[in-house]
C-alpha atoms as a PDB file:
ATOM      1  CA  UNK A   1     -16.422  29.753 -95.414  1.00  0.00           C
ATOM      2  CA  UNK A   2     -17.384  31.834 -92.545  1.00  0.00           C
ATOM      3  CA  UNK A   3     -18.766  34.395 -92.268  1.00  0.00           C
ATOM      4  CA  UNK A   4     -20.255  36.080 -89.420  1.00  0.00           C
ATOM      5  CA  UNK A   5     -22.454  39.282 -88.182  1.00  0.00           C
ATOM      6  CA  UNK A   6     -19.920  41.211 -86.399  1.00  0.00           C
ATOM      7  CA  UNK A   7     -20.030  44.850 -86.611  1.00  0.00           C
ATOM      8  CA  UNK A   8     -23.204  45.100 -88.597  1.00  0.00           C
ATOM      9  CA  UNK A   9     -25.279  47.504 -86.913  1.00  0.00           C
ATOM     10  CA  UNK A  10     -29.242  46.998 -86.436  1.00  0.00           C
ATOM     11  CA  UNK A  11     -31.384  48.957 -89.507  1.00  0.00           C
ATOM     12  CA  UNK A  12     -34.469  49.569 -88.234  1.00  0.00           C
ATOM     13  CA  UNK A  13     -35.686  52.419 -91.149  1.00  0.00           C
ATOM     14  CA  UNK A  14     -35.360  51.989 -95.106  1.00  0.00           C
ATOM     15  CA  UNK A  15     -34.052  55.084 -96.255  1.00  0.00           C
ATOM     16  CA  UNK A  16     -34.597  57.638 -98.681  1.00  0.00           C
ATOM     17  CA  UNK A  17     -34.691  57.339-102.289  1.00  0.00           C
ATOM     18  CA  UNK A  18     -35.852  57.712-105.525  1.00  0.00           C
ATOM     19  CA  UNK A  19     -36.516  60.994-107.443  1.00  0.00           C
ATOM     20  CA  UNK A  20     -40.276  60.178-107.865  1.00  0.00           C
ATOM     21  CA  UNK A  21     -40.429  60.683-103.917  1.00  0.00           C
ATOM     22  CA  UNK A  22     -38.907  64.206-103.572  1.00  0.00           C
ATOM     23  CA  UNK A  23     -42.120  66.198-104.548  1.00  0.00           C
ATOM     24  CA  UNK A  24     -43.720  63.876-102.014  1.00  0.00           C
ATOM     25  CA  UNK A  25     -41.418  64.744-100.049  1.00  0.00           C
ATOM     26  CA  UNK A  26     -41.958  68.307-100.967  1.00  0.00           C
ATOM     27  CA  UNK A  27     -38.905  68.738-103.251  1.00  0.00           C
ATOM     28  CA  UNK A  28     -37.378  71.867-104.603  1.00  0.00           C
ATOM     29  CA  UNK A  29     -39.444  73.906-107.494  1.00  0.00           C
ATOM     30  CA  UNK A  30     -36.617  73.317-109.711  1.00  0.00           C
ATOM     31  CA  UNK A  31     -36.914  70.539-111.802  1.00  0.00           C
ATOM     32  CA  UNK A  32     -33.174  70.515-112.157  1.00  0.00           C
ATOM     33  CA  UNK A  33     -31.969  70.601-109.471  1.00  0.00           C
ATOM     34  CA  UNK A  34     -34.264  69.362-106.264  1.00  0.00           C
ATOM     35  CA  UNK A  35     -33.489  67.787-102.910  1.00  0.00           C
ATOM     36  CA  UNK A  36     -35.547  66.180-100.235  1.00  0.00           C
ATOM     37  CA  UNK A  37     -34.970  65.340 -97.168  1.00  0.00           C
ATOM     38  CA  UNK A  38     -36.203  63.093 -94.097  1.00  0.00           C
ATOM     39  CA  UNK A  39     -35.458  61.819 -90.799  1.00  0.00           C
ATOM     40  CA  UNK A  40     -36.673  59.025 -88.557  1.00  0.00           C
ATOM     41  CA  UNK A  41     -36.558  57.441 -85.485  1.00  0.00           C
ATOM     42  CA  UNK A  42     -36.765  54.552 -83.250  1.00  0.00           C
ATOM     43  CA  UNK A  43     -36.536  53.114 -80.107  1.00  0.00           C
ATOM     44  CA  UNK A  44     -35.427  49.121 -79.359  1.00  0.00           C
ATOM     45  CA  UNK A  45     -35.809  47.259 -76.026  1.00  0.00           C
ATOM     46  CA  UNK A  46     -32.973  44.452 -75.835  1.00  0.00           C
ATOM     47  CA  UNK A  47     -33.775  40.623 -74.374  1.00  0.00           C
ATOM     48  CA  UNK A  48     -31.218  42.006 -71.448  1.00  0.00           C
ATOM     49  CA  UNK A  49     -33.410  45.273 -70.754  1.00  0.00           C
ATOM     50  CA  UNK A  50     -30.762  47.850 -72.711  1.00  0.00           C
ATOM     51  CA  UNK A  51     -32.118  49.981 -74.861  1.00  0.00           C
ATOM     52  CA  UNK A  52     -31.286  50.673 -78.767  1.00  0.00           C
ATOM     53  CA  UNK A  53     -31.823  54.085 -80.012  1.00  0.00           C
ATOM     54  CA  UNK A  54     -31.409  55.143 -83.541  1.00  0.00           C
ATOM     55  CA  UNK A  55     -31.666  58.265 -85.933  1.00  0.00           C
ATOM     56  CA  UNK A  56     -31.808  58.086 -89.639  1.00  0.00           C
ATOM     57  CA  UNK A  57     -31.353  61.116 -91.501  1.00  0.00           C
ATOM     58  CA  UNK A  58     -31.957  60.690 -95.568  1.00  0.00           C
ATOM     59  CA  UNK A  59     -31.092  63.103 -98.137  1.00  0.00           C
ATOM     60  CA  UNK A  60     -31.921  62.715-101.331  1.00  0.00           C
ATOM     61  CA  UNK A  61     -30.784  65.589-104.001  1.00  0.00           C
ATOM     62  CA  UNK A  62     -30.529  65.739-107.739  1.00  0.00           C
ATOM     63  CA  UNK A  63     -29.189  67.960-110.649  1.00  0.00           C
ATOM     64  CA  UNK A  64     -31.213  66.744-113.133  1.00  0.00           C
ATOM     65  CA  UNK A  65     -29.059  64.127-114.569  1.00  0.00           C
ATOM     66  CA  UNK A  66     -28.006  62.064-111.644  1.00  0.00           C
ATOM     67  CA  UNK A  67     -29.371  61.561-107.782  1.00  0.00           C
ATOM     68  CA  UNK A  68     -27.868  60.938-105.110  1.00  0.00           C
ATOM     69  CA  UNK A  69     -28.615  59.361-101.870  1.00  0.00           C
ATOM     70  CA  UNK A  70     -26.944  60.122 -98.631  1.00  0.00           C
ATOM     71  CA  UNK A  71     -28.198  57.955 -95.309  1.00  0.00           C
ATOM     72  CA  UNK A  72     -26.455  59.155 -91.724  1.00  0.00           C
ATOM     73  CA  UNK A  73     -27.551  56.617 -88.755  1.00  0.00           C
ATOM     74  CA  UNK A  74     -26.685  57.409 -85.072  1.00  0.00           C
ATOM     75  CA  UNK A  75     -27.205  54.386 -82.941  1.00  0.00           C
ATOM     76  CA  UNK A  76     -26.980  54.522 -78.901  1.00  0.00           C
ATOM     77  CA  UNK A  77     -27.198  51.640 -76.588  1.00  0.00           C
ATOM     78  CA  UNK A  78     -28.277  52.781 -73.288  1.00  0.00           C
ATOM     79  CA  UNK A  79     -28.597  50.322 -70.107  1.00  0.00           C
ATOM     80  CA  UNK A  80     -31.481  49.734 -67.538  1.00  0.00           C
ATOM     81  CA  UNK A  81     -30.503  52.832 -65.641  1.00  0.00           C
ATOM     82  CA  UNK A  82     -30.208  55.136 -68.520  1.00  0.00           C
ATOM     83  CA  UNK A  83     -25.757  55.190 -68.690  1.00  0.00           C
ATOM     84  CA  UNK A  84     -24.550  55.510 -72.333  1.00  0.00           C
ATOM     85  CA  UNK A  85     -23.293  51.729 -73.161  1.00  0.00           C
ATOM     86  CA  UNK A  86     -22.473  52.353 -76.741  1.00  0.00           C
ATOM     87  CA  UNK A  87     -22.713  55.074 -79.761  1.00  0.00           C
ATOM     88  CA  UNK A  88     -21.673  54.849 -83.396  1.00  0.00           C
ATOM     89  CA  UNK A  89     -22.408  56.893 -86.046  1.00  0.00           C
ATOM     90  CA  UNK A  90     -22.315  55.499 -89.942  1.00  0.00           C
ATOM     91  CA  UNK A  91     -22.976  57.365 -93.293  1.00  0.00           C
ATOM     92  CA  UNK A  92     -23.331  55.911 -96.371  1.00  0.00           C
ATOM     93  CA  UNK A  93     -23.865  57.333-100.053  1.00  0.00           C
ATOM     94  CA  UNK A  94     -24.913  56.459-103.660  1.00  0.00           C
ATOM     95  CA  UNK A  95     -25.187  58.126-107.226  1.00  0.00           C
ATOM     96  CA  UNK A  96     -27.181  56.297-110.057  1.00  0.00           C
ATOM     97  CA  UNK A  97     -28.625  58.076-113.310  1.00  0.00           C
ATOM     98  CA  UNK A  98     -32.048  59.529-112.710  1.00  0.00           C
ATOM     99  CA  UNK A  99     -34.966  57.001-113.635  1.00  0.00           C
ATOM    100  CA  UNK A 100     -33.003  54.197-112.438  1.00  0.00           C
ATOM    101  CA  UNK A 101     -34.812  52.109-109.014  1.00  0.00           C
ATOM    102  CA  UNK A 102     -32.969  53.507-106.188  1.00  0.00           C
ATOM    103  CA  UNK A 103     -34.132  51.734-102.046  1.00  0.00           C
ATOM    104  CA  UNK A 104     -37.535  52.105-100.937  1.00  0.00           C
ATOM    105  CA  UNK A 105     -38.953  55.015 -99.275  1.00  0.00           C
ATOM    106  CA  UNK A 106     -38.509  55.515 -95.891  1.00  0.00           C
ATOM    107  CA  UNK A 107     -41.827  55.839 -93.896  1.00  0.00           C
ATOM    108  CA  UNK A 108     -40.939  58.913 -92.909  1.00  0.00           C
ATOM    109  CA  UNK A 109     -40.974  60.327 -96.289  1.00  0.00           C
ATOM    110  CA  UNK A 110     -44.231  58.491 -97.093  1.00  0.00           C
ATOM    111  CA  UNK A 111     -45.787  58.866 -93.734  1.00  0.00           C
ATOM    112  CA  UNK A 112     -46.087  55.153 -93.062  1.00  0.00           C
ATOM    113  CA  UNK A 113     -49.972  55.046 -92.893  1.00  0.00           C
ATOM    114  CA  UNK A 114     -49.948  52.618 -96.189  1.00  0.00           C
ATOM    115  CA  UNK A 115     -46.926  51.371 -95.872  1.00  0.00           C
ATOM    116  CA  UNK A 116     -46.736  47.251 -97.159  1.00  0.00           C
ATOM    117  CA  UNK A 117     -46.176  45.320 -94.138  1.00  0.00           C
ATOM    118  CA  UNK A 118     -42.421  43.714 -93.795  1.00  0.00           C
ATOM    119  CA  UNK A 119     -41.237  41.216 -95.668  1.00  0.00           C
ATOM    120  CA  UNK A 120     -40.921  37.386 -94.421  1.00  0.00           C
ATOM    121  CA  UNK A 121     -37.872  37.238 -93.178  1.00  0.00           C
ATOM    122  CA  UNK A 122     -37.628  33.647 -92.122  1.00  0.00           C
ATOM    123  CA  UNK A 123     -36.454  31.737 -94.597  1.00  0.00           C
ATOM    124  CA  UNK A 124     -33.546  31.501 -97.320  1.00  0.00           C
ATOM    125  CA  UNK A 125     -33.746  29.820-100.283  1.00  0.00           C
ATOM    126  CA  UNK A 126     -36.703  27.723 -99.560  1.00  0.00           C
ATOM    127  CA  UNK A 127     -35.181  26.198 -96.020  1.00  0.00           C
ATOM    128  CA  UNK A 128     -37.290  28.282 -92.762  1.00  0.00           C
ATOM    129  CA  UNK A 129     -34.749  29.089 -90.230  1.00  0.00           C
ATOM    130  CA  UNK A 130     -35.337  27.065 -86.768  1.00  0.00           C
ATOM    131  CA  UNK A 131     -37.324  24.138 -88.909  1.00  0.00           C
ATOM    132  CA  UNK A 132     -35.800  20.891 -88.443  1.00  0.00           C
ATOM    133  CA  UNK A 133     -33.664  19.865 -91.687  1.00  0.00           C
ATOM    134  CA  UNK A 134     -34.412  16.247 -92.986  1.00  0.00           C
ATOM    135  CA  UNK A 135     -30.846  14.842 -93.718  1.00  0.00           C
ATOM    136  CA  UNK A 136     -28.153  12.343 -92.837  1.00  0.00           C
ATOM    137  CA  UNK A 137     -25.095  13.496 -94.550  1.00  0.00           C
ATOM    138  CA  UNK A 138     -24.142  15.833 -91.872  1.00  0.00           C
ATOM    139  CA  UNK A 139     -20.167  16.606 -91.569  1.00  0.00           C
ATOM    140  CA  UNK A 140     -18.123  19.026 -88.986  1.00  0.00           C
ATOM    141  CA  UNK A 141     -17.009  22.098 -90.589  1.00  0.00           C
ATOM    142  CA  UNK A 142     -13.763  23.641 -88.161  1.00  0.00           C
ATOM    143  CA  UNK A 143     -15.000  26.891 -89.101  1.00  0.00           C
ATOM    144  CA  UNK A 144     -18.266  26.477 -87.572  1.00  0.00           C
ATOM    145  CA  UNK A 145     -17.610  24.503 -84.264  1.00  0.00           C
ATOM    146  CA  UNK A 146     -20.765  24.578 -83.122  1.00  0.00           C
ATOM    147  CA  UNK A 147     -22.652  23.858 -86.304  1.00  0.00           C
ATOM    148  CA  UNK A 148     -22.906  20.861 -88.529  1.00  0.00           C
ATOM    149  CA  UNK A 149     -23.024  21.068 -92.491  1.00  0.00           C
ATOM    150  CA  UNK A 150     -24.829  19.414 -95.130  1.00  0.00           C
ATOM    151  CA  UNK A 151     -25.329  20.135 -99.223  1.00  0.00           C
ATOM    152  CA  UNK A 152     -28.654  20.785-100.504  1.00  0.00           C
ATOM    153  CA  UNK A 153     -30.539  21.400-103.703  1.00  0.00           C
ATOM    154  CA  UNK A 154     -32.988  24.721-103.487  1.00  0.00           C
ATOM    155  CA  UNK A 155     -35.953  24.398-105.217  1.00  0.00           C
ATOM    156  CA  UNK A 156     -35.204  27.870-107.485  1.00  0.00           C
ATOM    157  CA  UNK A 157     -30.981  27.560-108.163  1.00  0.00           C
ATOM    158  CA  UNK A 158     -29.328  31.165-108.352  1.00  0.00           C
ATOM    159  CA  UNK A 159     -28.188  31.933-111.932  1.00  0.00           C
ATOM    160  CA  UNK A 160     -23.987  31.106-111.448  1.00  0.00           C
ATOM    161  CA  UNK A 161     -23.695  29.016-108.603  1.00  0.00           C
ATOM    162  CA  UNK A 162     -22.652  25.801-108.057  1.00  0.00           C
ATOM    163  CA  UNK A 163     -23.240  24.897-104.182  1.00  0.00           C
ATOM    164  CA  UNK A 164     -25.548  25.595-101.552  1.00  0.00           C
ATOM    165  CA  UNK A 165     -24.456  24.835 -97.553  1.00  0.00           C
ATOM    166  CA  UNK A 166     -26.806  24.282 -94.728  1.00  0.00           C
ATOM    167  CA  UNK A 167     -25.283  24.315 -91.561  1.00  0.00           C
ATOM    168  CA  UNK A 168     -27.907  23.074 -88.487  1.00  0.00           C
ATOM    169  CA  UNK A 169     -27.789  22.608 -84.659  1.00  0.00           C
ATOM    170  CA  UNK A 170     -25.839  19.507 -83.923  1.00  0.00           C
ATOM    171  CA  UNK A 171     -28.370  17.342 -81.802  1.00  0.00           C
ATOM    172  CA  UNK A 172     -31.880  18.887 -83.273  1.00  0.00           C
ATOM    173  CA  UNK A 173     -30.526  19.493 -86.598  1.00  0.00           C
ATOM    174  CA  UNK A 174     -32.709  22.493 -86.988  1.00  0.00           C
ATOM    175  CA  UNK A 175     -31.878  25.387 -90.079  1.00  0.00           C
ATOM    176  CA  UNK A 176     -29.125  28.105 -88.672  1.00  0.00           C
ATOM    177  CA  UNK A 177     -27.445  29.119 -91.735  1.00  0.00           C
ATOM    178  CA  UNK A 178     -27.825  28.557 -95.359  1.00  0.00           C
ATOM    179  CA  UNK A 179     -25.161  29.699 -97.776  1.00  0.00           C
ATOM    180  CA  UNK A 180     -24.926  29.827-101.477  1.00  0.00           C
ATOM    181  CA  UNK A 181     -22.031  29.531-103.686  1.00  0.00           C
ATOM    182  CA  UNK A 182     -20.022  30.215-106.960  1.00  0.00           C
ATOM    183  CA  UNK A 183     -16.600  28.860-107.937  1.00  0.00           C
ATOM    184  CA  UNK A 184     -16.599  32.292-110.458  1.00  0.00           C
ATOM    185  CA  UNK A 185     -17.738  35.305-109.507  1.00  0.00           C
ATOM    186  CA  UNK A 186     -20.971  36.225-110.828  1.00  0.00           C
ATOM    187  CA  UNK A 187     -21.127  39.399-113.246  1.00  0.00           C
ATOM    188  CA  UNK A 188     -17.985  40.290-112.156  1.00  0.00           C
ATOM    189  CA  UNK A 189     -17.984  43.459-114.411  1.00  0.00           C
ATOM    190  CA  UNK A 190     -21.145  44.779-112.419  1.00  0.00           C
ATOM    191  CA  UNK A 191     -20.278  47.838-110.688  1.00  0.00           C
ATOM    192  CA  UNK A 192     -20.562  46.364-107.293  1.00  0.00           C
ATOM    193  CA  UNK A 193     -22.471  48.885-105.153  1.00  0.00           C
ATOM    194  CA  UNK A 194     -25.222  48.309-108.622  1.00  0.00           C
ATOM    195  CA  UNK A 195     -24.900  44.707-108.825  1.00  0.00           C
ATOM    196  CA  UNK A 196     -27.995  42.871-109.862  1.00  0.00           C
ATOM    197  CA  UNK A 197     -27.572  40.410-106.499  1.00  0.00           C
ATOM    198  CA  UNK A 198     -27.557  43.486-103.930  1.00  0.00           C
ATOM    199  CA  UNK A 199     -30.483  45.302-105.674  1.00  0.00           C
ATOM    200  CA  UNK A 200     -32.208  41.527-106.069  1.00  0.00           C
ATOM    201  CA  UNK A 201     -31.626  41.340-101.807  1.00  0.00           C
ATOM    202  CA  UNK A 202     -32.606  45.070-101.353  1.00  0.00           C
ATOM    203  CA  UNK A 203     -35.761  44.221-102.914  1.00  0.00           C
ATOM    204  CA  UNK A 204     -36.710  41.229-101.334  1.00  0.00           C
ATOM    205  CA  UNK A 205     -36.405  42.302 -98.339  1.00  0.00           C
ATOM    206  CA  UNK A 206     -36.737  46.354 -98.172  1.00  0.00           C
ATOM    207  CA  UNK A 207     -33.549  46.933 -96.368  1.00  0.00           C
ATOM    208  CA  UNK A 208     -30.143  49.038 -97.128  1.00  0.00           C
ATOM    209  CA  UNK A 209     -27.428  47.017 -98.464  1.00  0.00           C
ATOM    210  CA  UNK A 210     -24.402  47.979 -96.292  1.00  0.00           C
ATOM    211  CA  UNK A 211     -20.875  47.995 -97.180  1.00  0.00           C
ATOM    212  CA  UNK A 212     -19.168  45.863 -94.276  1.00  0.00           C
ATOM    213  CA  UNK A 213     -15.610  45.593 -95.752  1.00  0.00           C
ATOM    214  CA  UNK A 214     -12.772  47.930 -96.727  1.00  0.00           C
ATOM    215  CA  UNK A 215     -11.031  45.452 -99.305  1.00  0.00           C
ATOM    216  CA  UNK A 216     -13.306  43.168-100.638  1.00  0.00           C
ATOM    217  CA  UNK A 217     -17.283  43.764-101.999  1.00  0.00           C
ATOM    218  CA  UNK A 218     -19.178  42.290 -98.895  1.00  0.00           C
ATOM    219  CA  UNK A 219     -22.168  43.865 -97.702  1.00  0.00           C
ATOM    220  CA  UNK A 220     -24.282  43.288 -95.201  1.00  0.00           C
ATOM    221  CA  UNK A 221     -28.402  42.944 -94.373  1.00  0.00           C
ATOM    222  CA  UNK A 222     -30.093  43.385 -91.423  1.00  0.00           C
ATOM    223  CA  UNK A 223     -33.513  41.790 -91.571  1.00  0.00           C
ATOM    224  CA  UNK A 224     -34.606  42.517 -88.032  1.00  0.00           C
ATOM    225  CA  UNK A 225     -35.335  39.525 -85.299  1.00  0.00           C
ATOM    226  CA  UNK A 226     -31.860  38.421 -85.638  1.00  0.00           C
ATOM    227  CA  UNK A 227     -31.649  37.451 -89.026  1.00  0.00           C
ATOM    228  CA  UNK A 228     -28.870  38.584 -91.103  1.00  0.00           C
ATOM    229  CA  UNK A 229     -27.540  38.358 -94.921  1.00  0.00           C
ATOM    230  CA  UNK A 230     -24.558  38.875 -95.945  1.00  0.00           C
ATOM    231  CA  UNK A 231     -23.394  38.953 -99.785  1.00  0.00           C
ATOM    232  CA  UNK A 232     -19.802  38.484-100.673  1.00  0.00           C
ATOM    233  CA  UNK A 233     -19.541  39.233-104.387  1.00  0.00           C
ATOM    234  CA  UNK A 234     -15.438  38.352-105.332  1.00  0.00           C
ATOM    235  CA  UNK A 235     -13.028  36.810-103.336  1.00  0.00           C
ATOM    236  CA  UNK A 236     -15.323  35.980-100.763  1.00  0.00           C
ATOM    237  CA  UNK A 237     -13.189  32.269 -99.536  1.00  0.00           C
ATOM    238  CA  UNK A 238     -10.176  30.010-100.578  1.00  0.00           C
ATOM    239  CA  UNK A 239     -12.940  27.888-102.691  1.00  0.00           C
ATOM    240  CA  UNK A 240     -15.135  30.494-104.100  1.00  0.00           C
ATOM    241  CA  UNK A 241     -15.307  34.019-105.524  1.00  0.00           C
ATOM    242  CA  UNK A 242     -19.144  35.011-104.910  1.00  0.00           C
ATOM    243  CA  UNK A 243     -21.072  33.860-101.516  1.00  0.00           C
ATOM    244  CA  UNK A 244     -24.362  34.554-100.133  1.00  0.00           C
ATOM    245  CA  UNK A 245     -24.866  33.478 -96.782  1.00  0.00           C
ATOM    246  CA  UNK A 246     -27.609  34.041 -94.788  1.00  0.00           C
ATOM    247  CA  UNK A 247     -28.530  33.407 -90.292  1.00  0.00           C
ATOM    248  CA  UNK A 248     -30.512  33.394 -87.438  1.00  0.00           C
ATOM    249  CA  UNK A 249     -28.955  34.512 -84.031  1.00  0.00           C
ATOM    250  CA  UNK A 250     -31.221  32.808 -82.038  1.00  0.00           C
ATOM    251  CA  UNK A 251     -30.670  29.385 -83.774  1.00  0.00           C
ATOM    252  CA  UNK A 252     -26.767  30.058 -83.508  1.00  0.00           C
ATOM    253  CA  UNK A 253     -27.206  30.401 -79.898  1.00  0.00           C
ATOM    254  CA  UNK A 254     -29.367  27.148 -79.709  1.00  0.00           C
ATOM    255  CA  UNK A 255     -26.799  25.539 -81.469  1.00  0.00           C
ATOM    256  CA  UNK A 256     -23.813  27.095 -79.369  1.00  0.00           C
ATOM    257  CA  UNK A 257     -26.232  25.566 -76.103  1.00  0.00           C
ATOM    258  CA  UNK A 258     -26.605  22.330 -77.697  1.00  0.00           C
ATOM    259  CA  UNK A 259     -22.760  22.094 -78.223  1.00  0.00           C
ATOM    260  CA  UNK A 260     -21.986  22.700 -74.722  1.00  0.00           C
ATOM    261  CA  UNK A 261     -24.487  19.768 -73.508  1.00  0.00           C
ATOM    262  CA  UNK A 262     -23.432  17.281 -75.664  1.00  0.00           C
ATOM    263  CA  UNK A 263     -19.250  18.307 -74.784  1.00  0.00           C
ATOM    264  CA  UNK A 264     -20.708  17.742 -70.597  1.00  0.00           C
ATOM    265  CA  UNK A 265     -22.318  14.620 -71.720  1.00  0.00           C
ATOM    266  CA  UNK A 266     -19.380  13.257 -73.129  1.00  0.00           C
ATOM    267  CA  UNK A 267     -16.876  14.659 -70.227  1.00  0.00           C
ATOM    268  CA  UNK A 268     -19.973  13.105 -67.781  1.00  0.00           C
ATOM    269  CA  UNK A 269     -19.235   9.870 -70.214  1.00  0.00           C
ATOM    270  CA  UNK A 270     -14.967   9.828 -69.843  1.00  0.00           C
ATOM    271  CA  UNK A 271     -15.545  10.472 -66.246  1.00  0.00           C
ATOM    272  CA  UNK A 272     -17.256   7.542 -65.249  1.00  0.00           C
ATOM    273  CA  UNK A 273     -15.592   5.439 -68.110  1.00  0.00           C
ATOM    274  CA  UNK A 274     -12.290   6.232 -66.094  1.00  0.00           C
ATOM    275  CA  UNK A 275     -14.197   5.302 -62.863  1.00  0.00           C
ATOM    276  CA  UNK A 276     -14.860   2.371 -63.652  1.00  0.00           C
ATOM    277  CA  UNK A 277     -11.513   1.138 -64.896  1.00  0.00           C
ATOM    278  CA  UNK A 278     -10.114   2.716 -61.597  1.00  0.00           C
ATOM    279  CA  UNK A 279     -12.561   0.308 -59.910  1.00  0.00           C
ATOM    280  CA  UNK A 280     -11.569  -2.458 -61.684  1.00  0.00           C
ATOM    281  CA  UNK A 281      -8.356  -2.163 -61.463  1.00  0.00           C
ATOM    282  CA  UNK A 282      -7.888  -2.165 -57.853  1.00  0.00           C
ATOM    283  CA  UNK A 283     -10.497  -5.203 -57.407  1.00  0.00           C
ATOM    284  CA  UNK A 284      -7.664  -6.918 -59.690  1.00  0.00           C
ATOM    285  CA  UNK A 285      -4.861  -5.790 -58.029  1.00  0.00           C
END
């Protein structure tokens, strides 16, 4: 049941959307057919000292009937000295029947001066990441090494599924991840890109869902501060069809730190067990 962050890339701007926003925006005259468009930019500072950049362009047009959303991101990772580490560049598109809810406005298109402030980000079905989780029926999962799992009751259940995971830092036992899941896939005749659990994520926490696979519907959140989401909605494991899973890098790394003490206490451990039984030995002999 893994599942992890790689090659999600950081969202930093909610894009464009919505046909209420174009004349904002300052839309096309035609009522029929209008467009807006919008672009925005920022800059990231990384715990080693590289620095993120990205661009969003957002283009949103309509022809009266449908609109549709287009969202280009350019990302650069520069180091200390300024030398190109990294650049990708991602688009992403989607068509829904005018008056439908599209994403939330980017600040660019609304200017940012009253925009809400983010959403909490730090918790997942009622458990706060990095808290410590009250529990004793903790087992090893071989998909999560570092990690130890344990099955909890939130106190709001998702409509559909049957289990919810928490796996936590093996000495402190503090929240990492927290996943829930469904033996059936939920509304599995949703058109997927429309499906009531990404728009239900996209709203709670005003990001772009993002389309991570090429075979399966699984995308991807980025929160901000580490935190990620990810929403599997069919096929997502050998046990169950729909899985929402949900982490905190920094925990994971706590967790991967923990690991390695507690492997050098126990190779400190064998060490002087074997010592000792050396020592003995030869006072027998």
């Amino acid at each position: 049941m893994k599942m992890t962050n790689s090659g999600i890339l950081a969202v930093t701007a909610v894009a464009a959307a919505a046909l209420a926003v174009m004349s904002a925006c300052g839309g096309a005259d035609d009522k029929t057919n209008a467009s807006a468009k919008s672009s925005e930019a920022t800059v990231t500072t990384n715990d080693n000292g590289s620095v993120s950049r990205t661009f969003v362009e957002c283009n949103v047009t309509t022809n009266g009937s449908m609109v549709t959303e287009r969202r280009r991101e350019t990302r650069t990772t520069l180091d200390t000295a300024g030398n190109m580490l990294a650049t990708s560049t991602s688009e992403y598109a989607q068509s829904y029947p005018v008056g439908d809810v599209g994403i939330v406005p980017c600040a660019a298109c609304t200017g940012g001066e009253d925009e809400a402030a983010a959403p909490a980000n730090d918790s997942f079905l009622g458990l706060t990441f990095g808290a410590t989780f009250e529990g004793s029926d903790f087992v090893s999962d071989a998909e999560e090494p570092t990690l130890l799992r344990a099955a909890f009751k939130p106190k709001k259940a998702l409509a559909g599924f049957d289990d919810y995971y928490v796996y936590v830092t093996p000495k402190t036992h503090k929240v990492a991840k927290v996943f829930a899941c469904a033996r059936e896939a939920v509304e599995p005749g949703a058109r997927w890109r429309r499906h009531y659990l990404i728009e239900a994520l996209e709203k709670r926490y005003q990001t772009w869902a993002r389309l991570c696979s090429y075979s399966r519907p699984r995308y991807a959140f980025d929160l901000g501060g580490g935190r990620c989401v990810v929403a599997c909605l069919a096929g997502a494991s050998r046990d169950y069809e729909t899985v929402v899973a949900a982490w905190d890098d920094a925990v994971l790394q706590a967790a991967a730190e923990e690991t390695e003490a507690i492997r050098a206490e126990a190779r400190k451990a064998a060490a002087e067990k074997r010592s000792r039984r050396v020592t003995e030995a030869a006072e027998a002999f």
